[in-house]
Protein backbone atom coordinates (compact mmCIF):
# COMPACT_ATOMS: atom_id res chain seq x y z
CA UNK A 1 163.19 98.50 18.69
CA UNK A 2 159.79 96.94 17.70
CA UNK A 3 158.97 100.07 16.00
CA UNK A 4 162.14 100.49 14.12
CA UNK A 5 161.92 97.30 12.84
CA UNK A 6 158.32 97.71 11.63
CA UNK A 7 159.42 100.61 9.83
CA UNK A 8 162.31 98.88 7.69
CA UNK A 9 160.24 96.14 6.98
CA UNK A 10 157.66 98.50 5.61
CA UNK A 11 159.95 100.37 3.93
CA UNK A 12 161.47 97.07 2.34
CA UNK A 13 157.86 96.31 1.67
CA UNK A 14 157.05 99.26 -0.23
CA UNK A 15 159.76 100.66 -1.49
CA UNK A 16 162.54 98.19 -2.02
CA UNK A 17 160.85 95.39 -3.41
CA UNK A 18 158.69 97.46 -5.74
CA UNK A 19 161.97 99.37 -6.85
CA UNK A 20 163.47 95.92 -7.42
CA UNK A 21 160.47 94.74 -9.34
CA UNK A 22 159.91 97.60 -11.58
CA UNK A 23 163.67 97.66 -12.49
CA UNK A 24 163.43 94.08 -13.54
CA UNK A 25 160.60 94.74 -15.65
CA UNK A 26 161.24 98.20 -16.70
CA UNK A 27 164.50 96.83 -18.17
CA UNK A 28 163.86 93.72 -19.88
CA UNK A 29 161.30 95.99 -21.86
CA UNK A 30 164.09 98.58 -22.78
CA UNK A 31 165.87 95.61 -23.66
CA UNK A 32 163.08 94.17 -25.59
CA UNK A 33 162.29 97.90 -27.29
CA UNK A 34 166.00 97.87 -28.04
CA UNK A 35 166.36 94.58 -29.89
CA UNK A 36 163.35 95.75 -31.94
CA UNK A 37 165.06 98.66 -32.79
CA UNK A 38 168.30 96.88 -33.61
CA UNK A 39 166.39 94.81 -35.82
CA UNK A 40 164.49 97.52 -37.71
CA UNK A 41 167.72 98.73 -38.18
CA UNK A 42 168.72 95.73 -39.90
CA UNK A 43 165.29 95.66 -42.14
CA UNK A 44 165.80 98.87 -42.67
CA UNK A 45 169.87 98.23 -44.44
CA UNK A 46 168.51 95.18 -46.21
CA UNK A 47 165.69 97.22 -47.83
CA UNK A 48 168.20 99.31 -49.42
CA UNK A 49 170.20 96.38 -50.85
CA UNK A 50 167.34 94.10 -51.61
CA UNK A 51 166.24 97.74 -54.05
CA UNK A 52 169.81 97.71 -55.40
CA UNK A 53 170.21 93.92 -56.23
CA UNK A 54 166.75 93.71 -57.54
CA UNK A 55 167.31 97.18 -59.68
CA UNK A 56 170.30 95.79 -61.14
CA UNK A 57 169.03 92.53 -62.05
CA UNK A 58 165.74 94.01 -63.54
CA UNK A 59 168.19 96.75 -65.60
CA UNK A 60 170.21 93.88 -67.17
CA UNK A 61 167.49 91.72 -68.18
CA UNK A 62 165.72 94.64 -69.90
CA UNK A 63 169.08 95.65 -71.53
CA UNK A 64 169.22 92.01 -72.84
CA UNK A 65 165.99 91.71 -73.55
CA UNK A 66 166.49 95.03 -76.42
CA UNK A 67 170.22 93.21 -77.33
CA UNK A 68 167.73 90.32 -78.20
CA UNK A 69 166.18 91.88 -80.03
CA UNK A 70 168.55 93.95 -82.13
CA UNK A 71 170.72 90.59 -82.34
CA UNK A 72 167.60 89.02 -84.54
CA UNK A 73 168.84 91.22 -87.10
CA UNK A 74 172.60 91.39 -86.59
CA UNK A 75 173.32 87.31 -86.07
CA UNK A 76 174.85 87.38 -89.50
CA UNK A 77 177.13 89.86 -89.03
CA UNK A 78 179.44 88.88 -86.18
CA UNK A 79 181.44 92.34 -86.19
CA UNK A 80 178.23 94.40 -85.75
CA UNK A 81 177.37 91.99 -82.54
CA UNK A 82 180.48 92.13 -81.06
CA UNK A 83 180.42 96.06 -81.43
CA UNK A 84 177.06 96.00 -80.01
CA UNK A 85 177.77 94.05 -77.14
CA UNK A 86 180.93 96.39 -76.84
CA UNK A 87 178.49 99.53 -75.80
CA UNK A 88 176.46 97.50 -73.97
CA UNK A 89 178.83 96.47 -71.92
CA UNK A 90 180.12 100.35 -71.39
CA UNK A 91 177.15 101.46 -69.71
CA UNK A 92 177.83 100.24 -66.85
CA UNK A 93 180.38 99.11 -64.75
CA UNK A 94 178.98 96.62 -62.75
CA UNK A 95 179.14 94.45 -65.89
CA UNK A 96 182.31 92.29 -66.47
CA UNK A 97 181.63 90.83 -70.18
CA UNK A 98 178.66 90.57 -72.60
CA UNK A 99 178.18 87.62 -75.23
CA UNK A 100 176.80 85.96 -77.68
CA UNK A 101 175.80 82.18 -78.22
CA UNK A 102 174.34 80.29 -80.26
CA UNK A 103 171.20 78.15 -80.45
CA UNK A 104 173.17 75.23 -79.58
CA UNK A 105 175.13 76.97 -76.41
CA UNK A 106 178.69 78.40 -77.87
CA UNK A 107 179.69 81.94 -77.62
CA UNK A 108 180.02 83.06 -80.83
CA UNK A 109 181.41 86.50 -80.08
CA UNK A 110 181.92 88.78 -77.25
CA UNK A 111 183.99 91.64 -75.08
CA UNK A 112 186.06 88.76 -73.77
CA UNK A 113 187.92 86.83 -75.77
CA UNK A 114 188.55 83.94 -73.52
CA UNK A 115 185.40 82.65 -73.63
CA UNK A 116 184.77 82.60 -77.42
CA UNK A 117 183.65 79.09 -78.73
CA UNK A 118 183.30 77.41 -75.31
CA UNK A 119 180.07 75.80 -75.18
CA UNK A 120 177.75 76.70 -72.48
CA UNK A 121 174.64 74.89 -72.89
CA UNK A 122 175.36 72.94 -69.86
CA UNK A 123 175.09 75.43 -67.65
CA UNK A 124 171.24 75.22 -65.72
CA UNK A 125 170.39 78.96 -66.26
CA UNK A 126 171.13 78.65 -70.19
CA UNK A 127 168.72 75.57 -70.06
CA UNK A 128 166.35 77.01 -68.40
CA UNK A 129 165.89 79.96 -70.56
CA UNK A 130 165.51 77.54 -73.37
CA UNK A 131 162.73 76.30 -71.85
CA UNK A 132 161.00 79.25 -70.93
CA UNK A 133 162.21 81.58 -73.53
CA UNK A 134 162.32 84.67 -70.97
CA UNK A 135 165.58 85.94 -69.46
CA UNK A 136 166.84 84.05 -66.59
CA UNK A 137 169.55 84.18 -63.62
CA UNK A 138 171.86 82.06 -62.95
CA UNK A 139 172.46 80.47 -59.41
CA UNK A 140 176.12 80.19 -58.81
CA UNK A 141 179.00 82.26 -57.78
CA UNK A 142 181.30 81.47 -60.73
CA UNK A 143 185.11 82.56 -60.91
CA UNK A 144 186.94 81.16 -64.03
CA UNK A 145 190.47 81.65 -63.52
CA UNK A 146 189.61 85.55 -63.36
CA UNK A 147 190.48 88.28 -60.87
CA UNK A 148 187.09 88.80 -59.93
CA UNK A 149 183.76 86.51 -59.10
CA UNK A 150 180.68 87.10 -61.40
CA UNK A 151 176.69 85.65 -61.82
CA UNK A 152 174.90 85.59 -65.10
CA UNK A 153 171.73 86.48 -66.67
CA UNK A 154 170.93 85.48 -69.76
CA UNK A 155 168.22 86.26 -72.39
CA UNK A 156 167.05 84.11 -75.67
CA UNK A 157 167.22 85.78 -79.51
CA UNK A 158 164.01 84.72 -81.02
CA UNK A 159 162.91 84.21 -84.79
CA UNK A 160 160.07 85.03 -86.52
CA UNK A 161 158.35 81.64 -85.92
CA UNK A 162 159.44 82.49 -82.05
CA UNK A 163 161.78 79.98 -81.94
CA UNK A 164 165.29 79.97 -79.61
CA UNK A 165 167.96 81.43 -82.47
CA UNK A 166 170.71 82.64 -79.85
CA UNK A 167 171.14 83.55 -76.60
CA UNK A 168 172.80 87.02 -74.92
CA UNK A 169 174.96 86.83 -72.08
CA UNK A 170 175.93 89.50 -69.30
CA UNK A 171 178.69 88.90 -66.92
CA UNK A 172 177.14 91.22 -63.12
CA UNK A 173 180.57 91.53 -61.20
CA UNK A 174 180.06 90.41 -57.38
CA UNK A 175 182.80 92.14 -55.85
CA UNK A 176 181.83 95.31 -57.35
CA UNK A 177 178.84 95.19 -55.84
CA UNK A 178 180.17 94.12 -52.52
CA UNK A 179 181.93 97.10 -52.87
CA UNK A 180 179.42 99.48 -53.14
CA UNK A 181 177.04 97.45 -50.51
CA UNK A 182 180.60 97.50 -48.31
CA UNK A 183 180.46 101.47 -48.23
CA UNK A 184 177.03 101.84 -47.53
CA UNK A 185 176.59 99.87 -44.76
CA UNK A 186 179.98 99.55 -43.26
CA UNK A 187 179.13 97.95 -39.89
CA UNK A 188 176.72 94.95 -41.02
CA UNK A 189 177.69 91.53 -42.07
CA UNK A 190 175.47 90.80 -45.07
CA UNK A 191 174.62 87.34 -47.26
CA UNK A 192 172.75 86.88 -50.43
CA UNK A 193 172.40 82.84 -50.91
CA UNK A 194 170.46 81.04 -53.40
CA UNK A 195 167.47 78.46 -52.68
CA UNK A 196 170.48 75.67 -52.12
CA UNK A 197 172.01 78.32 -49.47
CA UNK A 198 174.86 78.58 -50.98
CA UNK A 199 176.56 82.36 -51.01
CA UNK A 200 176.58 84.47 -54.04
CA UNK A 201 177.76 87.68 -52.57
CA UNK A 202 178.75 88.88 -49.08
CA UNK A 203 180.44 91.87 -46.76
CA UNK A 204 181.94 91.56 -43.72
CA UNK A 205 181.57 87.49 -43.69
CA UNK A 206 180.27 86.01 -40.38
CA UNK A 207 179.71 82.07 -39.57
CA UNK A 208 175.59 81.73 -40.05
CA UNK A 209 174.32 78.83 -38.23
CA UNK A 210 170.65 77.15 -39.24
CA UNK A 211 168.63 77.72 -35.27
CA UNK A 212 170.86 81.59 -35.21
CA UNK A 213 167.93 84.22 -35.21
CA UNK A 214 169.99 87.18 -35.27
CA UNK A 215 169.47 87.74 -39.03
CA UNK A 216 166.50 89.61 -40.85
CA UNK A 217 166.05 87.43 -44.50
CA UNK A 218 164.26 89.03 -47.24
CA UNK A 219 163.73 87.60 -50.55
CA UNK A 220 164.49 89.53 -53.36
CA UNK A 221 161.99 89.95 -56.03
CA UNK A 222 164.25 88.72 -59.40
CA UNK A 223 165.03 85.51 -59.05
CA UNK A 224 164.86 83.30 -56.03
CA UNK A 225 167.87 84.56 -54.02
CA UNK A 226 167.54 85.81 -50.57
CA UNK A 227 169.40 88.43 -48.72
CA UNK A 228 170.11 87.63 -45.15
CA UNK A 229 171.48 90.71 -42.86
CA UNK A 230 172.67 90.19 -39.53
CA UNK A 231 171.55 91.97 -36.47
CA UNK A 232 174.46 94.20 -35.19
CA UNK A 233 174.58 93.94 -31.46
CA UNK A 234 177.39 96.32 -31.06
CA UNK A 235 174.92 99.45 -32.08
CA UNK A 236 174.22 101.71 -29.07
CA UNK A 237 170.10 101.14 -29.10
CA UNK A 238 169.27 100.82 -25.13
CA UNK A 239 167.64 103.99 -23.80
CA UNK A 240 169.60 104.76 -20.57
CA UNK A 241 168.56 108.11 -20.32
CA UNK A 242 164.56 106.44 -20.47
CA UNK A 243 165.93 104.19 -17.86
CA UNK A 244 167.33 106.57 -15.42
CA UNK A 245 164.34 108.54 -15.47
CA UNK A 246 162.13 105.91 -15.21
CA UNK A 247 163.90 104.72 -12.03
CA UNK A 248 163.94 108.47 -10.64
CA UNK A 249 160.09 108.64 -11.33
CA UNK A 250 159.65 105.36 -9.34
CA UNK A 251 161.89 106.03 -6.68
CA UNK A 252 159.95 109.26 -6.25
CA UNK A 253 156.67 107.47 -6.58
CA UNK A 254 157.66 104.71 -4.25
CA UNK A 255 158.89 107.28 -1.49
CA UNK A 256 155.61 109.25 -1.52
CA UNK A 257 153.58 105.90 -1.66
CA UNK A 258 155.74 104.78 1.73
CA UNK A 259 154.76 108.63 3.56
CA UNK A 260 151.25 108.15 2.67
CA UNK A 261 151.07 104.63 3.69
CA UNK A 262 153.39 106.02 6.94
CA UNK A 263 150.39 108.30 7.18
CA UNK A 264 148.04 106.49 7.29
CA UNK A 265 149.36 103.67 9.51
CA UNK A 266 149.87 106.78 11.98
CA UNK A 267 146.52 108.01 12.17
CA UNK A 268 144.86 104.73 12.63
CA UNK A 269 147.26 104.57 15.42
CA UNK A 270 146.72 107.97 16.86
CA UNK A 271 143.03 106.92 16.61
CA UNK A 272 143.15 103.72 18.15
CA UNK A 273 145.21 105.18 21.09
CA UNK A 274 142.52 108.20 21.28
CA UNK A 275 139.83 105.25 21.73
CA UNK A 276 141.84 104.08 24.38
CA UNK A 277 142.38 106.65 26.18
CA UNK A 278 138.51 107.67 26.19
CA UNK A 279 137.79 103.73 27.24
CA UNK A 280 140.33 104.63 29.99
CA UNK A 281 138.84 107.74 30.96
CA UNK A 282 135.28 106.12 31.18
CA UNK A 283 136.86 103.21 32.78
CA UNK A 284 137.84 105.70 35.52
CA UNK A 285 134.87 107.46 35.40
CA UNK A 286 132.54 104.29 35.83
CA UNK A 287 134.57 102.95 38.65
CA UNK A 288 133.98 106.45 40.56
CA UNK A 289 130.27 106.79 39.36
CA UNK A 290 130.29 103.04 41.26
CA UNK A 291 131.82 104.39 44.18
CA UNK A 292 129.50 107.39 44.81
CA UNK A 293 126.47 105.76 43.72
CA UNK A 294 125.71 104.47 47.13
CA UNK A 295 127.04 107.55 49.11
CA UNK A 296 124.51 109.73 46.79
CA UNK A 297 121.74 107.57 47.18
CA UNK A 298 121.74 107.41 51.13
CA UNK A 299 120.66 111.45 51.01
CA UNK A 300 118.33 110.95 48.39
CA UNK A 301 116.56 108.48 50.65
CA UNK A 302 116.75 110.77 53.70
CA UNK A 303 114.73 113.93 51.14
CA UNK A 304 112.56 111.49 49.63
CA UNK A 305 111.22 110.63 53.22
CA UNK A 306 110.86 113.90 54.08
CA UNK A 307 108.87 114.71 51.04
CA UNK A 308 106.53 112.18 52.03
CA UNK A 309 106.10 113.49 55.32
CA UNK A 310 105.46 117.43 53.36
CA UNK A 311 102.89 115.31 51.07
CA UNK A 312 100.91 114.17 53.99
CA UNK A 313 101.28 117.62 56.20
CA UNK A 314 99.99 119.94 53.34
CA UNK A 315 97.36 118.76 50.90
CA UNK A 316 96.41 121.35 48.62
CA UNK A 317 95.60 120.08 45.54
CA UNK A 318 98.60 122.45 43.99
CA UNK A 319 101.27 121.43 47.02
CA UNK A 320 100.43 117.73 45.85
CA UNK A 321 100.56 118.27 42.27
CA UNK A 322 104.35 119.96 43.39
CA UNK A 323 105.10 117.73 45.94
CA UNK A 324 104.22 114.33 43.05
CA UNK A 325 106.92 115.95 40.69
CA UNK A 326 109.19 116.21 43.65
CA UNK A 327 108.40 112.54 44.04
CA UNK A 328 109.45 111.97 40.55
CA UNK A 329 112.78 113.81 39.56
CA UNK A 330 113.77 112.31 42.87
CA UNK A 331 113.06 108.93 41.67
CA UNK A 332 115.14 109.80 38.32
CA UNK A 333 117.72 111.44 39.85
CA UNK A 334 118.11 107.79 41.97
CA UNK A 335 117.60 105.99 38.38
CA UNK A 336 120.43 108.55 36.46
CA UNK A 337 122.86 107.33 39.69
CA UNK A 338 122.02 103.90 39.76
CA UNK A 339 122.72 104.18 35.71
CA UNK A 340 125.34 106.04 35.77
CA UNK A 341 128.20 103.48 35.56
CA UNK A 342 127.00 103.00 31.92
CA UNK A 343 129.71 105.50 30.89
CA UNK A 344 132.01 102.67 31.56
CA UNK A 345 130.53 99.38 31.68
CA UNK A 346 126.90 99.68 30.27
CA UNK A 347 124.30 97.30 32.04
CA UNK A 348 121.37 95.64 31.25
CA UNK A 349 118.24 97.71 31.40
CA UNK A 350 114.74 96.74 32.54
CA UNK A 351 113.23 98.10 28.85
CA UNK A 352 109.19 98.24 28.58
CA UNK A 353 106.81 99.66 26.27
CA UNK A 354 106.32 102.84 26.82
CA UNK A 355 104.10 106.18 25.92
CA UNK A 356 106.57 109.10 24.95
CA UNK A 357 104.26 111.64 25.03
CA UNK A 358 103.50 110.56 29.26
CA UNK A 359 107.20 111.07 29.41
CA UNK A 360 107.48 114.42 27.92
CA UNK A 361 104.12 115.70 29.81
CA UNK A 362 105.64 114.65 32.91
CA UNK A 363 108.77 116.82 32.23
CA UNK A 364 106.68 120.11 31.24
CA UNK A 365 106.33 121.63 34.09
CA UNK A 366 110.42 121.40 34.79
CA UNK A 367 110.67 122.93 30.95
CA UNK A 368 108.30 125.65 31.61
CA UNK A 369 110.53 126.01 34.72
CA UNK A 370 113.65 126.58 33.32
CA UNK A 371 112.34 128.34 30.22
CA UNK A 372 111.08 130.87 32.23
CA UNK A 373 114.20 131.27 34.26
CA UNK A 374 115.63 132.16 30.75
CA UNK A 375 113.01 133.88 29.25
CA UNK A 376 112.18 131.73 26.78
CA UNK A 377 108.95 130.80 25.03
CA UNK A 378 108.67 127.25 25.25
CA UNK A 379 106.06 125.45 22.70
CA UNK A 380 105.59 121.69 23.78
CA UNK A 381 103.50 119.83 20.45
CA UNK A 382 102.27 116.62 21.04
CA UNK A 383 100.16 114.59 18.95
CA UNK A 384 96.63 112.77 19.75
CA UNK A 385 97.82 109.07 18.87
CA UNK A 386 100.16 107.38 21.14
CA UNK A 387 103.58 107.08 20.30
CA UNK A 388 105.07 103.91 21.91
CA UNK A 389 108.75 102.67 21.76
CA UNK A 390 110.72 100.01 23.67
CA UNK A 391 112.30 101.59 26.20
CA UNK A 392 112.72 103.43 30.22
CA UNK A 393 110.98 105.92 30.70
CA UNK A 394 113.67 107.86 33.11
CA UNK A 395 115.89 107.68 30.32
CA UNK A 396 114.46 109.03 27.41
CA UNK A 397 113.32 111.92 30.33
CA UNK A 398 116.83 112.29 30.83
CA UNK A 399 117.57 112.36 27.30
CA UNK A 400 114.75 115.23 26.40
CA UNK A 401 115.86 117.23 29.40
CA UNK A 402 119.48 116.96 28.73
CA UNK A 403 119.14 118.61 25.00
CA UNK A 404 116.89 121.04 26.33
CA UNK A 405 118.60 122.35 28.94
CA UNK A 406 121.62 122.92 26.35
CA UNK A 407 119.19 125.00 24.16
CA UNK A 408 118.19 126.71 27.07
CA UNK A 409 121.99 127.51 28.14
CA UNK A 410 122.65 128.69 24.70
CA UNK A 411 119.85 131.29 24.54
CA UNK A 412 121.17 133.15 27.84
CA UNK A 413 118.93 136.49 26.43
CA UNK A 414 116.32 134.60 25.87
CA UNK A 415 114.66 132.89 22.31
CA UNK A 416 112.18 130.32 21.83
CA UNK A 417 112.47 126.46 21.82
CA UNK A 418 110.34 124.16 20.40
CA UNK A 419 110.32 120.25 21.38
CA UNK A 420 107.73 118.21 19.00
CA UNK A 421 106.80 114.90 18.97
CA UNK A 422 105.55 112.73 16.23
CA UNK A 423 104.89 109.44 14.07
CA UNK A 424 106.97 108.97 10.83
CA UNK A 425 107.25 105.55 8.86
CA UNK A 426 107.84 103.07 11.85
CA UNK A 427 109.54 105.54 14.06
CA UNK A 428 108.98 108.11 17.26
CA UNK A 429 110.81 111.42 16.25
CA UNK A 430 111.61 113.68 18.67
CA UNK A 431 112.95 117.36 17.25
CA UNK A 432 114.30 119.57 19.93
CA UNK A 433 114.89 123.11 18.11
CA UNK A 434 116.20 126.43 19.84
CA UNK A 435 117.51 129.94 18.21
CA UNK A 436 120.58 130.19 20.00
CA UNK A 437 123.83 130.86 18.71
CA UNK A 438 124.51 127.11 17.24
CA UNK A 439 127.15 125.36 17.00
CA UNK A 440 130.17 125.82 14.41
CA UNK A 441 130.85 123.47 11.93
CA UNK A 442 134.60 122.43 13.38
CA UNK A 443 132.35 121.70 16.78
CA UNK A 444 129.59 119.55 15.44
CA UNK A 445 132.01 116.83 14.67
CA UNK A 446 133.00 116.30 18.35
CA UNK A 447 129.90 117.03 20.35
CA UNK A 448 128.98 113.29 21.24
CA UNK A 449 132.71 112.59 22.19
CA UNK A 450 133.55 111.88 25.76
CA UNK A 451 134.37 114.87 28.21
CA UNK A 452 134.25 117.11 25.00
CA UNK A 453 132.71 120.20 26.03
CA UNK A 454 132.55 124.06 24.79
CA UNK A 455 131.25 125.30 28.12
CA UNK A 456 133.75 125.88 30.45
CA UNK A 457 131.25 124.20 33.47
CA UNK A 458 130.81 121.08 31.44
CA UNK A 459 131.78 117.73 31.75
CA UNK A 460 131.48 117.02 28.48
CA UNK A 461 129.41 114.13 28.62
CA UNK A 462 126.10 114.99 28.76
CA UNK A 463 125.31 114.05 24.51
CA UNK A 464 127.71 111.04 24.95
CA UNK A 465 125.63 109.56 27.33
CA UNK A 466 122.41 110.76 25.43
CA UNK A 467 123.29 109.00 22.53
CA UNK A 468 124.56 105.68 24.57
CA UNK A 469 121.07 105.72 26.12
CA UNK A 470 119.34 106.61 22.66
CA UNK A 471 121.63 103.73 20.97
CA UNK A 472 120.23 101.23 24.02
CA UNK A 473 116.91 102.20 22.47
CA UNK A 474 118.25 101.05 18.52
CA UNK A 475 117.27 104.88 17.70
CA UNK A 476 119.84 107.36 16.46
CA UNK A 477 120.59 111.06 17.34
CA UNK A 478 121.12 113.58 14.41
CA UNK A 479 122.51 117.38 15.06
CA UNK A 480 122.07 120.15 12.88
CA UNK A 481 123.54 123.41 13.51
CA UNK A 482 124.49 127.13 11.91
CA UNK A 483 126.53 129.32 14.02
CA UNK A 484 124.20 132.22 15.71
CA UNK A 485 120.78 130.30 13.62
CA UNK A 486 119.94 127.89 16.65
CA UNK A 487 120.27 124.26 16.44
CA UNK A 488 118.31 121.38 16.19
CA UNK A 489 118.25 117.91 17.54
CA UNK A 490 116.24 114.72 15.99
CA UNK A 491 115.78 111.91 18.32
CA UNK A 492 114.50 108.68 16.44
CA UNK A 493 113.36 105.77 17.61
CA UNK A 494 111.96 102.51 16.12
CA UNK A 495 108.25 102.92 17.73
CA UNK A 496 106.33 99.42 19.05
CA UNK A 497 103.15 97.98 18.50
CA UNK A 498 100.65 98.44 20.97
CA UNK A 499 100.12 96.02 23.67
């Protein structure tokens, strides 16, 4: 139950909420990507129109501009005007009437007849170009009792002394244009206004409020109208297909994130309950190494008196020198009992200052021993200067002998091993090196774990409790190994100052 509930609160952890989060996000960006496009869309329609307006504009004030001209010469002959205004007025269709005024503001002559004598000067635009002699457009949406709504431009006739003779008038129909603007871009609601906002021309009329930001405004270039275009939010612009995808991708993503993190999780707990187990098994292990401490020593006792009683019965200088390492392997084998509970519960050890190279000349002759039981060629090197660590003695004997004994066992038809001891940078190295068939790679990871063990005899703890007594020490135990090329071991320990 625990563990099913774990496992949905991971995967809510994980997967869910992530999903959740990166759909949030992932879609108010499509949405943001898509309102961007919507409204490059919208630039994009009042570019064409703001071209169009501003082409038209700039066509009729040049066209005015020459009637201004040829007018300085025609002004006295009304017929000739009109006629010239006539063809004019022709070339296009967009234009609904052309005229002309004079310097004091009444139309003189023109295509329509309904204007003719009115007086115009009133009107801003025709004031304005007074002032500034240049053509000018006017700023109002006019409709006078026609069928159709038109703007003006206007344009001054000049004398010689450059002085305002006359004026030409052109008549730009609106809903002509809205027309054209109407079939072009069918689905947008356009505006152009002048500087008091007021409209001049518009398609497909929508309600434009001051704060609404929905419309793209772009000032045209003749005159100072502007043409407003309004976003069309009914345009198909958001990228479901991007969307899907993207959520496919994550959901994917997500899944494979939750196995690996599943993984994971699973192999620090198959580790975890691996370390427990081995605590257990040493647990187990102390508690009987406990148990049969005392029952082993009792024996011990009863051989080590006897031994004493051989020492005094026969005293050959070589029986002693036998009978002394007797003496002493007994007196470790009592020490490796009494220590043996350290494979569950380590204890406190009496540690001293001791020589390493005493402890490895007092285990020579048991080397030589078992070398020559299988016929190997042992070479012992030992330097001149003492090499002192913090330590006990039986131990790092035990240690030394251990290693050795599995180079010997590895070298069954014989070889050569070579233990050396020496003095590098602050520290007692110890290099055990045989020529048997080594160790595979695989192997070398799992040597120093408990009750691992490729001999079928073994216990599996002999390098597990080498390196427990090395680690007492603050040394280290490195193993280097190349199947059928031998093996070496390198024993270091921080060396002490001499007392």
């Amino acid at each position: 139950m625990f563990k099913n509930k774990q496992n949905i609160i991971l995967y809510i952890g994980i997967v869910v909420l992530p999903l959740l989060i990166f759909c949030f996000i992932y879609f108010i960006q499509l949405e943001k990507k898509a309102s961007s496009s919507l409204k490059e869309k919208a630039e994009w329609v009042g570019s064409i129109h703001h071209q169009s307006l501003d082409q038209v504009i700039k066509e009729t004030k040049n066209n005015l501009e020459v009637l201004a001209l040829s007018g300085t010469s025609l002004q006295n002959d009304e017929q000739k005007m009109k006629d010239l205004l006539a063809r004019a007025k022709n070339t296009d269709p967009r234009y609904a009437g052309m005229y002309w005024l004079n310097a004091e503001g009444y139309v003189i002559t023109g295509t329509n007849e309904n204007l003719i004598h009115k007086h115009l000067m009133d009107q801003t635009h025709i004031e304005t170009v007074l002032l500034t002699k240049k053509p000018v457009i006017s700023d109002k949406r006019v409709n006078e009792q026609e069928n159709f709504n038109y703007f003006s431009i206007s344009a001054p006739i000049l004398d010689k002394e450059n002085n305002v003779s006359g004026f030409v008038m052109a008549k730009i129909r609106i809903d002509y244009m809205e027309n054209v603007m109407s079939i072009l871009t069918p689905d947008y609601s356009i505006r152009v206004e002048n500087k008091e906002n007021e409209s001049i021309l518009e398609i497909n009329p929508e309600n434009k409020q001051p704060e609404d930001n929905n419309w793209v405004i772009i000032p045209l270039d003749e005159g100072s109208w502007h043409l407003h275009v309004k976003v069309n939010p009914n345009m198909e612009t958001f990228d479901y297909k991007s969307f899907i995808s993207g959520l496919i991708y994550a959901v994917i993503v997500a899944h494979v994130l939750f196995l690996i993190v599943k993984y994971l999780l699973l192999s620090r707990e198959t580790k975890r309950q691996k370390e427990l187990n081995e605590a257990q098994k040493l647990e187990v292990v102390g508690t009987l190494a406990a148990s049969t401490a005392h029952e082993i020593k009792n024996p011990l006792t009863g051989i080590k008196g006897l031994i004493q009683l051989l020492e005094e019965k026969y005293t050959d200088e070589k029986d002693q020198l036998y009978f002394s390492v007797i003496m002493k392997e007994i007196e470790r084998i009592d020490g490796i009992v009494s220590e043996f509970i350290v494979l569950g519960k380590p204890t406190a050890q009496k540690l001293a200052t001791i020589d390493t190279r005493t402890a490895l000349n007092d285990l020579q002759p048991l080397l030589e021993s078992e070398a020559s039981l299988y016929d190997v060629t042992l070479t012992v090197l030992v330097h001149d200067d003492p090499v002192l660590i913090i330590g006990s003695s039986d131990q790092i004997k035990q240690v030394i002998l251990n290693i050795a004994k599995n180079g010997f066992e590895a070298m069954p038809d014989g070889g050569e091993l070579m233990i050396e001891l020496s003095n590098q940078s602050g520290n007692a190295i110890i290099t055990i090196t045989d020529t048997g068939y080594g160790i595979t790679e695989e192997n070398l990871k799992n040597v120093f774990d408990p009750f691992y063990s490729s001999k079928e005899s073994g216990t599996g703890l002999g390098l597990y409790v080498c390196r427990r007594i090395v680690e007492q020490f603050h040394g280290s135990i490195h193993l280097t190994s190349k199947k059928n090329h031998g093996t070496q071991a390198i024993i270091t320990i921080p060396t002490a100052s001499e007392p």
